[in-house]
Protein backbone atom coordinates (compact mmCIF):
# COMPACT_ATOMS: atom_id res chain seq x y z
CA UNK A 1 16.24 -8.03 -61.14
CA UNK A 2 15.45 -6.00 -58.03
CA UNK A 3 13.13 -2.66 -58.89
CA UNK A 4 12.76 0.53 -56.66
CA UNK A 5 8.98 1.47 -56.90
CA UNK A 6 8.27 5.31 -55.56
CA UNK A 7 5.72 7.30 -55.31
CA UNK A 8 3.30 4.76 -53.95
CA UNK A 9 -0.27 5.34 -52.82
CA UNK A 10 -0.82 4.76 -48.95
CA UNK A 11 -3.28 2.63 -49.72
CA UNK A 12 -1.24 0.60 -52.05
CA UNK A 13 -0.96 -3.26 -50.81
CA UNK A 14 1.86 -5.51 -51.36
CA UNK A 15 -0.67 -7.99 -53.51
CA UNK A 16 -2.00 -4.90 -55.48
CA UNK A 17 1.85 -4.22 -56.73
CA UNK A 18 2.39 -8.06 -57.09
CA UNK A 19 -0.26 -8.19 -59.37
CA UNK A 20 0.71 -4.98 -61.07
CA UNK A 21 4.13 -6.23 -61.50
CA UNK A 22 3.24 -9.76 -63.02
CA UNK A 23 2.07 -8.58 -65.73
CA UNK A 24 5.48 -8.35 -66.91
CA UNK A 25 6.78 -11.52 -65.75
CA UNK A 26 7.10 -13.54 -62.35
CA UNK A 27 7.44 -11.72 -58.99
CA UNK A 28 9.40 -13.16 -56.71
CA UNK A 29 8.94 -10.75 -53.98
CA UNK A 30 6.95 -7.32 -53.58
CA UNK A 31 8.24 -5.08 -50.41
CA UNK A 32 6.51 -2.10 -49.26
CA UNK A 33 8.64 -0.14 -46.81
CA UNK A 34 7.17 0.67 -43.73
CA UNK A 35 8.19 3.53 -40.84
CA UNK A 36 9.30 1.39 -38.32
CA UNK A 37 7.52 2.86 -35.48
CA UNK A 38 4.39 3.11 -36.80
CA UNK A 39 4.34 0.73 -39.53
CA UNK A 40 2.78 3.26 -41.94
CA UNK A 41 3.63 2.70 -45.84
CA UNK A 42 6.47 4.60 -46.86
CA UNK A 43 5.55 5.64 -50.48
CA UNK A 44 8.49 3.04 -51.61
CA UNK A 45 9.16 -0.34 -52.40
CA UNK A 46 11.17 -2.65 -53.96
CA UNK A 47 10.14 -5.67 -55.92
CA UNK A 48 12.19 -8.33 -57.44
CA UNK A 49 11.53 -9.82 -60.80
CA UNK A 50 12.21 -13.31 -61.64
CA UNK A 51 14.56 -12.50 -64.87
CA UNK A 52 15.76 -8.91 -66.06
CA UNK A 53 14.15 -9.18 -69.20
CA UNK A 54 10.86 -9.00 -67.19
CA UNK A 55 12.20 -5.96 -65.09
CA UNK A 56 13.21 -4.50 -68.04
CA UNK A 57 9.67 -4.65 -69.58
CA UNK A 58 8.27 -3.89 -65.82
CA UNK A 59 10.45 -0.50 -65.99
CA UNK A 60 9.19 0.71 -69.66
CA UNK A 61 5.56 -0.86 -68.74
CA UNK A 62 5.08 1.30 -65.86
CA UNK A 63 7.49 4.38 -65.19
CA UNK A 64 5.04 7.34 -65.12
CA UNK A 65 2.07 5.12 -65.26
CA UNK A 66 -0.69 5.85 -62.82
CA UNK A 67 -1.42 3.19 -59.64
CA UNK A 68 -3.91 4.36 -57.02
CA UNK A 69 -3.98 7.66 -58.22
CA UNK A 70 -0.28 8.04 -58.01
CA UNK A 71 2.07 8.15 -61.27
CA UNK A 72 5.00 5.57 -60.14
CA UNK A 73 8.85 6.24 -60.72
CA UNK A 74 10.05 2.60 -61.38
CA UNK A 75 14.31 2.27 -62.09
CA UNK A 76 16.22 -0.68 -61.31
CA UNK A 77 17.87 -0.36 -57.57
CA UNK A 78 20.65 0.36 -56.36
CA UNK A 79 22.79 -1.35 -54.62
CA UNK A 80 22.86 -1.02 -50.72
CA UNK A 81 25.27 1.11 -49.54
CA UNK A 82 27.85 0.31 -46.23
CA UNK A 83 25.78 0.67 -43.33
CA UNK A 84 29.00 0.90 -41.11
CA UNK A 85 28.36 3.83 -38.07
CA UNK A 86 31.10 5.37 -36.27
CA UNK A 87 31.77 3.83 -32.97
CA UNK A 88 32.58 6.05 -30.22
């Protein structure tokens, strides 16, 4: 089950949300999303949980919770949408 993770700390690592997350179950990846020209955190992420069950648990465990100092929205993610662009 793939989970958006906002409202991160800056000084959030992928390991610290990792180890956060598993808790709940296994991790099978943790993603912090970076600004691609500087390669600052985001405040986002996405991390993908072995089963749903555990996502499930991951969601109710810690929506609202506090991380860093920061109170994390957690919902499962959506989809990506077309990334067509207009060719002119």
């Amino acid at each position: 089950m793939n989970l958006y993770v906002g409202n991160l700390s800056y000084d959030l690592t992928e390991k610290d949300l990792s180890n956060a997350f598993g808790d709940y179950g296994i991790v099978t990846s943790a993603r912090i999303i970076t600004d691609r020209e500087t390669g600052k955190n985001r405040g986002f992420a996405f991390v993908e949980m072995e089963e749903k069950s555990a996502g499930l648990n991951a969601i109710e465990g810690l929506n609202q919770k506090e991380l860093f100092g920061r109170r994390l929205i957690v919902n499962e993610a959506k989809p990506k949408a077309s990334r067509e662009r207009a060719r002119w």
